[in-house]
N, C-alpha and C. Protein backbone atom coordinates (compact mmCIF):
# COMPACT_ATOMS: atom_id res chain seq x y z
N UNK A 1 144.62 114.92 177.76
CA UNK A 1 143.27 115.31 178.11
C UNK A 1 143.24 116.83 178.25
N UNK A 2 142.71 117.72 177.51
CA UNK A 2 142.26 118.86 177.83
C UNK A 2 141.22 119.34 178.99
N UNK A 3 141.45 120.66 179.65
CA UNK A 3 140.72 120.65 180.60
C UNK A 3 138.92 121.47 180.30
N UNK A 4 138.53 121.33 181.32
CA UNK A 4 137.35 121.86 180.83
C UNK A 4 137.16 123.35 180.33
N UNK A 5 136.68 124.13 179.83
CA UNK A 5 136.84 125.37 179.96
C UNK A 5 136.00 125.99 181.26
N UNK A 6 136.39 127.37 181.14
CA UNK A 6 135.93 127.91 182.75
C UNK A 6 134.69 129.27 182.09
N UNK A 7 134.28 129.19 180.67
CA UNK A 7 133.70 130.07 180.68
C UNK A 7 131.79 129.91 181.12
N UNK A 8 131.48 131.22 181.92
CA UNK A 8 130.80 131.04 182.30
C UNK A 8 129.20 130.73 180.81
N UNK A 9 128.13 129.68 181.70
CA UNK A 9 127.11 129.86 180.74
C UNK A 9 125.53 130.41 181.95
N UNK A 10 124.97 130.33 181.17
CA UNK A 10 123.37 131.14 181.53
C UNK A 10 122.85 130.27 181.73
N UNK A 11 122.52 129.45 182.77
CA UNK A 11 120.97 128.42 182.89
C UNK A 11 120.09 129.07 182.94
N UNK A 12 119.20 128.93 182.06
CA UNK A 12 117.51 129.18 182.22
C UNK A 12 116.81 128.70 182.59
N UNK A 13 117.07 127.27 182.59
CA UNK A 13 115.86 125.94 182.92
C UNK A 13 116.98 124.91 183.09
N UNK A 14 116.66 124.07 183.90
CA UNK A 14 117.78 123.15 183.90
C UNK A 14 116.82 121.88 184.48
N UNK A 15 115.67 121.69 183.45
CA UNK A 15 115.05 120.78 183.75
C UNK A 15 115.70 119.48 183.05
N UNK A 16 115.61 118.48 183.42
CA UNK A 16 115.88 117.12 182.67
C UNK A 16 115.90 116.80 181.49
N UNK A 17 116.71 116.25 180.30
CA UNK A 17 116.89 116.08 178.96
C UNK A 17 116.12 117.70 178.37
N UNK A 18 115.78 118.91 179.06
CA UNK A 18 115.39 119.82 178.41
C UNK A 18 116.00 121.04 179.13
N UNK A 19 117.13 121.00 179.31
CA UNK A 19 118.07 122.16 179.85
C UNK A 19 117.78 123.04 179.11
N UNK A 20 118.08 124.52 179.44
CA UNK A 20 117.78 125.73 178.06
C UNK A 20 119.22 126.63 178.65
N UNK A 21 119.90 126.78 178.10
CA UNK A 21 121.35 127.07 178.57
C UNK A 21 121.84 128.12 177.52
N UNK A 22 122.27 129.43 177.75
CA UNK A 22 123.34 130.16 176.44
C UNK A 22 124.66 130.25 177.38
N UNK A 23 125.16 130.15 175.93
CA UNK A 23 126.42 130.33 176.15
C UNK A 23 127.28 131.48 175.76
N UNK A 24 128.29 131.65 176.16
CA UNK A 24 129.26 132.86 176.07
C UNK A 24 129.24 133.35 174.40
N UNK A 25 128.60 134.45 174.50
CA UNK A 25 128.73 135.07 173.21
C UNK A 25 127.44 134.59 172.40
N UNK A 26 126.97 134.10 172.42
CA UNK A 26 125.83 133.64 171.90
C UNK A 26 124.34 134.82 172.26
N UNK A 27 123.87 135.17 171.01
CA UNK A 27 122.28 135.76 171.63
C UNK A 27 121.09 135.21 172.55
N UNK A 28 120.85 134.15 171.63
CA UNK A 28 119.67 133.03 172.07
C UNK A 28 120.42 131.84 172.78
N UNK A 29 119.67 131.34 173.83
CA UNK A 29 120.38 130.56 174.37
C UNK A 29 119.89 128.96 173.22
N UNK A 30 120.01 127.88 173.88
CA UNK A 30 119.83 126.18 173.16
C UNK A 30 119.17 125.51 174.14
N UNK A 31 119.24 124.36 173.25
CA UNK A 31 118.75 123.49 174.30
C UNK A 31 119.70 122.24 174.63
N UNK A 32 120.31 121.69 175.51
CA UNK A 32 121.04 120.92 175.85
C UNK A 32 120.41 119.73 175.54
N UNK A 33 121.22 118.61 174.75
CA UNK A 33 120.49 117.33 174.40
C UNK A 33 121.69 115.98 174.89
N UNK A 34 120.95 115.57 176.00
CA UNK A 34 122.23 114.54 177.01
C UNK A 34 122.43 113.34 175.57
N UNK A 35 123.66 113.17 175.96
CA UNK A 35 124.42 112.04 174.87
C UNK A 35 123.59 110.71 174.54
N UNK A 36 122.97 110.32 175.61
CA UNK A 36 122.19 109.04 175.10
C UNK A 36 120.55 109.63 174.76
N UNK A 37 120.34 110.68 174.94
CA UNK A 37 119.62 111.08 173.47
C UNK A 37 119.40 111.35 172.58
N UNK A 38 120.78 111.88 172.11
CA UNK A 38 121.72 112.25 171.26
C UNK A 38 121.31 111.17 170.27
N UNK A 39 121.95 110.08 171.12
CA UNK A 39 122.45 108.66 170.24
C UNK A 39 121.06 108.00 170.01
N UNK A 40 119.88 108.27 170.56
CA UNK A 40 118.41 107.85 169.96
C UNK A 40 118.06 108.41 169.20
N UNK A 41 118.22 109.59 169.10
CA UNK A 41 117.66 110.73 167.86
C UNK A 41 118.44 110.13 166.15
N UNK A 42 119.48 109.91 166.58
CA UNK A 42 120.49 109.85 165.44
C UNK A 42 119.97 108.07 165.46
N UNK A 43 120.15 107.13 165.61
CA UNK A 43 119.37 105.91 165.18
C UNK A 43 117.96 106.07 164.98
N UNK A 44 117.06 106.77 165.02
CA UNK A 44 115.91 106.83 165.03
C UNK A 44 115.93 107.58 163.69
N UNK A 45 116.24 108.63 163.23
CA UNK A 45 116.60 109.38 161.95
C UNK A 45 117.56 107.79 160.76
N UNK A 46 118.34 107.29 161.41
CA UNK A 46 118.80 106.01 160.25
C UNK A 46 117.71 104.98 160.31
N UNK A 47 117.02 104.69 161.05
CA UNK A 47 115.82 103.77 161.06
C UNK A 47 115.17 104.74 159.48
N UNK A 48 114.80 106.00 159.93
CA UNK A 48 113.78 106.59 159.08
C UNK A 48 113.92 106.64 157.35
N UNK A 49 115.22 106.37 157.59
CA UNK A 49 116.23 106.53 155.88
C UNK A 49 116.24 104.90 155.57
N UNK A 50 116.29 104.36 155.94
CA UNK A 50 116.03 102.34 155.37
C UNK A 50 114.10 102.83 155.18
N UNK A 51 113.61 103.12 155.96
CA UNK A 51 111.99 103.21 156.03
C UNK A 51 111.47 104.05 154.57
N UNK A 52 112.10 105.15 154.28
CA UNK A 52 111.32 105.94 153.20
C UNK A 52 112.22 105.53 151.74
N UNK A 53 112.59 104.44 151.73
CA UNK A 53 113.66 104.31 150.13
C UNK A 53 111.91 104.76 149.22
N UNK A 54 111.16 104.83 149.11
CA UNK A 54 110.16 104.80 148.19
C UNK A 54 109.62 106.38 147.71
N UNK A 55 110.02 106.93 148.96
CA UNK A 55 109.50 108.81 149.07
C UNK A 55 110.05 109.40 147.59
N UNK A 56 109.84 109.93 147.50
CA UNK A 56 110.25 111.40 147.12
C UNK A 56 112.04 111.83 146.95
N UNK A 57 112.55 112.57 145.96
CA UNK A 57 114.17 112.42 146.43
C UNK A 57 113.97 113.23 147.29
N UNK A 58 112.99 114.18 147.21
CA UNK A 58 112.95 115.44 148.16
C UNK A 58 113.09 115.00 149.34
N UNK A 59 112.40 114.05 149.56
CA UNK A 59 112.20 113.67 151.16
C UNK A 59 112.99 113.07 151.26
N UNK A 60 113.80 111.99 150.87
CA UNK A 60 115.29 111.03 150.94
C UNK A 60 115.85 112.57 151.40
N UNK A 61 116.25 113.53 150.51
CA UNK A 61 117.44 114.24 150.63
C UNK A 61 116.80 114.96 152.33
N UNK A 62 115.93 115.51 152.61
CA UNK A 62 115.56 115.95 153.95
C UNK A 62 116.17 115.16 154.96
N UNK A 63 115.67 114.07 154.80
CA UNK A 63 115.70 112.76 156.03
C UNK A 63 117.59 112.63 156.01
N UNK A 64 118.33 112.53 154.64
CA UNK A 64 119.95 112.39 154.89
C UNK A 64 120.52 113.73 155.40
N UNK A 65 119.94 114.87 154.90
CA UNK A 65 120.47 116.25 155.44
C UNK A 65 120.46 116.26 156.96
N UNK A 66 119.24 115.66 157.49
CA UNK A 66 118.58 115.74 159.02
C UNK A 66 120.00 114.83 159.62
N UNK A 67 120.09 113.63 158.92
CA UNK A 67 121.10 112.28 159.83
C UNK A 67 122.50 112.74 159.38
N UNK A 68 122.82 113.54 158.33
CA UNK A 68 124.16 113.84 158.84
C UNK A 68 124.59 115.15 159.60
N UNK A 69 123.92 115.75 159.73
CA UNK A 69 124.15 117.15 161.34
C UNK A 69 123.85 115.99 162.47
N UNK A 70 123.12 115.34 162.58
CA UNK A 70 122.62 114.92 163.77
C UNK A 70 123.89 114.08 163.53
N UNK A 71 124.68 113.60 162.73
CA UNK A 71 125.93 112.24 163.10
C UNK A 71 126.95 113.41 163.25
N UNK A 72 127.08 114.72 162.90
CA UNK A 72 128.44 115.49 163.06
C UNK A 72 128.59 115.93 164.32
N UNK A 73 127.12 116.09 164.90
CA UNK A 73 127.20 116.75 166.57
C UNK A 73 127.42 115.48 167.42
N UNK A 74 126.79 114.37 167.04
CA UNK A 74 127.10 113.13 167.73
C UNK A 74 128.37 112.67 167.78
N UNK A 75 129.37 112.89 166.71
CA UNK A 75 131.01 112.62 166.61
C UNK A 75 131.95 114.13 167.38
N UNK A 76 130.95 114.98 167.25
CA UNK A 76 131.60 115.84 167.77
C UNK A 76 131.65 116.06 169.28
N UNK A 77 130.60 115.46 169.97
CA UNK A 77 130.43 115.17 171.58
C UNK A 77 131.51 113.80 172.11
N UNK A 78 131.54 112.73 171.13
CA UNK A 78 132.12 111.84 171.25
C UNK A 78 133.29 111.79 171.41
N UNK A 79 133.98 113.26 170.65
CA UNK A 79 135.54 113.40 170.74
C UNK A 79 135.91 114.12 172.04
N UNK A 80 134.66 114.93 172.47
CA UNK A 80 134.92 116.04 173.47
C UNK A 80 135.56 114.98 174.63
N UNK A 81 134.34 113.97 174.62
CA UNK A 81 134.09 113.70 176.07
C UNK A 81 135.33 112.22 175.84
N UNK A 82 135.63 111.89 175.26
CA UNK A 82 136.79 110.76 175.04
C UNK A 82 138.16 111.67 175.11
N UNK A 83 138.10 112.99 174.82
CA UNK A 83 139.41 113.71 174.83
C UNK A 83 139.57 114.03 176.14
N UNK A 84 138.13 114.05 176.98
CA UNK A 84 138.21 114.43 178.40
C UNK A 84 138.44 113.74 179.41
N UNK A 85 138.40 112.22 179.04
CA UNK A 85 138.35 110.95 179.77
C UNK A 85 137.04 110.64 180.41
N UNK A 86 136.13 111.07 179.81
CA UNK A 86 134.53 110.10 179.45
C UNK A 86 134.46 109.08 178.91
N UNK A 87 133.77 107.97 179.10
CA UNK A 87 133.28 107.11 178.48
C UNK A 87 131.65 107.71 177.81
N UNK A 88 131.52 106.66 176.94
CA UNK A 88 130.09 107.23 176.23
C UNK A 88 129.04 106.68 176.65
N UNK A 89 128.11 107.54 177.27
CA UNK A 89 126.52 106.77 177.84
C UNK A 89 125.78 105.89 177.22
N UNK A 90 126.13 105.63 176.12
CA UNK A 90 125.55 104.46 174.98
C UNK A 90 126.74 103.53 174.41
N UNK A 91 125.80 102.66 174.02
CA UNK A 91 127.18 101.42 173.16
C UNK A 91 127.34 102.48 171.53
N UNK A 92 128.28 101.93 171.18
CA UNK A 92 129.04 102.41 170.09
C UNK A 92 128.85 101.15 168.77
């Protein structure tokens, strides 16, 4: 298990599912998106790709560009927090 890091970040807002947070080295800060929204956004985007087989390739290719960033940050939280000894806020 790796430990957490200690570098400091910037809260701006630290309202609920809409944190606004920068981080070290960064200009603009983000927006923090908690894991089990994470994991709605990203099923909700594969719902949308079975839904448009009829569109446009243009729009197929938008809608797969959109679901695979949204599945690389979702695998990429998944490893953090399993490397950290988290379990995941959603089923798998």
């Amino acid at each position: 298990m790796n430990k957490p890091r200690s570098d400091i970040l910037e809260a701006f807002d630290l309202t609920s599912n809409n944190a606004v947070i920068r981080a070290p080295g960064r200009q603009f800060p983000g927006i923090l998106i908690q894991g089990d929204s994470l994991s709605i956004l990203v099923n909700s985007v594969r719902n949308l790709c079975s839904l448009i087989e009829g569109a446009s390739e243009e729009a197929r290719d938008e809608v797969a560009f959109l679901l695979d960033e949204l599945e690389a940050k979702q695998r990429h939280y998944e490893r953090v927090l399993l490397d950290h000894g988290f379990t995941l806020p959603y089923a798998k």
